[in-house]
C-alpha atoms as a PDB file:
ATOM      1  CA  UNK A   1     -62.135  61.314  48.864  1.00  0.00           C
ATOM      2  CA  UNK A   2     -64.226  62.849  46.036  1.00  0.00           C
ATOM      3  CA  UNK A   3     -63.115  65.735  43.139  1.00  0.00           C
ATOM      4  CA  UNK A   4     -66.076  67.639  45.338  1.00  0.00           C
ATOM      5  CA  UNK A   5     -64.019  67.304  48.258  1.00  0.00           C
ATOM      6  CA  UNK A   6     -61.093  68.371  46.906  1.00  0.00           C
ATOM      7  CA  UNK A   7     -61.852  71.354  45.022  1.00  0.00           C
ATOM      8  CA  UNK A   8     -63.957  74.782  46.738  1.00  0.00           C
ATOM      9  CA  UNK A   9     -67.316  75.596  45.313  1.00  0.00           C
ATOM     10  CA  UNK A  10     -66.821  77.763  42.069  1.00  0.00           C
ATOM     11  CA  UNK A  11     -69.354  80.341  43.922  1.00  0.00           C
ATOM     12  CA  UNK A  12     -66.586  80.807  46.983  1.00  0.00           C
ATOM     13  CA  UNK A  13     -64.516  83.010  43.883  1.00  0.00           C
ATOM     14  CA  UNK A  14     -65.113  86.523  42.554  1.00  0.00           C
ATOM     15  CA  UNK A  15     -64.674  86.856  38.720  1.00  0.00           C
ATOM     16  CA  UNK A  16     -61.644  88.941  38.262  1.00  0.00           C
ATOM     17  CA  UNK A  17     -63.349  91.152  35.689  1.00  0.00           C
ATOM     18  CA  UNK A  18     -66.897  92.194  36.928  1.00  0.00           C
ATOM     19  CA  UNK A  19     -66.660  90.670  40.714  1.00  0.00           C
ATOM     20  CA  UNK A  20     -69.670  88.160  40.294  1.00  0.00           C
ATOM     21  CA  UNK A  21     -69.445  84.850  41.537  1.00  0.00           C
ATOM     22  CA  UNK A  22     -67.737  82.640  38.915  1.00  0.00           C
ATOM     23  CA  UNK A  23     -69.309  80.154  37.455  1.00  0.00           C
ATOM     24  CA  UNK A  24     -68.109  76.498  37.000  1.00  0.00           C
ATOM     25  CA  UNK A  25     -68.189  76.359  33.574  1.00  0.00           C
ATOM     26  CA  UNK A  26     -66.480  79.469  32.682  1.00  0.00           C
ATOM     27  CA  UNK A  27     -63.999  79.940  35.496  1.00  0.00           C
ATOM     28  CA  UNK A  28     -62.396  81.667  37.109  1.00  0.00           C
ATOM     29  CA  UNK A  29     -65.078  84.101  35.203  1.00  0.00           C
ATOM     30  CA  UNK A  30     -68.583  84.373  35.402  1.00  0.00           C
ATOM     31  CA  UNK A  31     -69.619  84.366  31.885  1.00  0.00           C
ATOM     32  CA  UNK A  32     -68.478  83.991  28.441  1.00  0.00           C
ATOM     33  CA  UNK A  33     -67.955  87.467  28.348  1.00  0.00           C
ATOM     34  CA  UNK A  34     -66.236  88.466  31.117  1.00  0.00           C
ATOM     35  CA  UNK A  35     -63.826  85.723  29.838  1.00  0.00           C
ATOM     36  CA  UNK A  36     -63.578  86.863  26.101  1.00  0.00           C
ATOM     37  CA  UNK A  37     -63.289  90.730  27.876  1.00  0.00           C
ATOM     38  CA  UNK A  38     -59.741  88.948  29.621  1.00  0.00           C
ATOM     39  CA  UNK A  39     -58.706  87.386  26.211  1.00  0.00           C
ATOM     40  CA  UNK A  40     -58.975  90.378  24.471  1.00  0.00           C
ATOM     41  CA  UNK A  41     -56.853  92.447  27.634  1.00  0.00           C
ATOM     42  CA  UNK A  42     -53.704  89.702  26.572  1.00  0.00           C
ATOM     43  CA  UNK A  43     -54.311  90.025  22.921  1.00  0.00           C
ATOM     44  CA  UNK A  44     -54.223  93.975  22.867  1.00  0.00           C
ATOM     45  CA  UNK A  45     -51.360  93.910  25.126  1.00  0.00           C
ATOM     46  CA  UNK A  46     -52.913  95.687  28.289  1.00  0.00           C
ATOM     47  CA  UNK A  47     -51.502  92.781  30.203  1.00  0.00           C
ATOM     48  CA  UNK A  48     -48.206  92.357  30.077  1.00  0.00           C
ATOM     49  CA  UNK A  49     -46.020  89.522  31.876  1.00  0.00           C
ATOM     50  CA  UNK A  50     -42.491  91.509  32.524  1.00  0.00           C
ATOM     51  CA  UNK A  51     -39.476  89.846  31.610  1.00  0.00           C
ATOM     52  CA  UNK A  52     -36.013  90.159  32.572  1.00  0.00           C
ATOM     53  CA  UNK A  53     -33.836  92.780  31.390  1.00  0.00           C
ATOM     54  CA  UNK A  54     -31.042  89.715  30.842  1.00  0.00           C
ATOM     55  CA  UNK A  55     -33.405  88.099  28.447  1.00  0.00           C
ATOM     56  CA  UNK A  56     -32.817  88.433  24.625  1.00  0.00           C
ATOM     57  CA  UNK A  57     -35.320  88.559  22.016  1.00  0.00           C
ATOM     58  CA  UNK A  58     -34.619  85.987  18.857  1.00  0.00           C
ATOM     59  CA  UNK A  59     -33.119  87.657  15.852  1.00  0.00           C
ATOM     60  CA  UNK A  60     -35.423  85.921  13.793  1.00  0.00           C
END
């Protein structure tokens, strides 16, 4: 069986920023800049992965 077998057509997702079809070289995203727009959501902290209240932060 071939990778092309394996793996769905890049076009068959949505980009999760603008909706386009995502493109095989940037995915999931459609473009450089819908994938620099996602960076820069993590790095500004709009998304946020919750932790648990039981975990500690290092005292360092």
């Amino acid at each position: 069986m071939t990778d092309q077998a394996r793996t769905p057509p890049a076009t068959a997702r949505a980009c999760p920023i603008c909706g386009k079809p995502a493109q095989q070289a940037f995915l999931p995203f459609c473009s450089s800049r819908c994938r620099d727009v996602d960076l820069n959501r993590w790095l500004s902290g709009r998304y946020v992965v919750p932790g648990r209240e039981d975990d500690v932060e290092d005292p360092e």
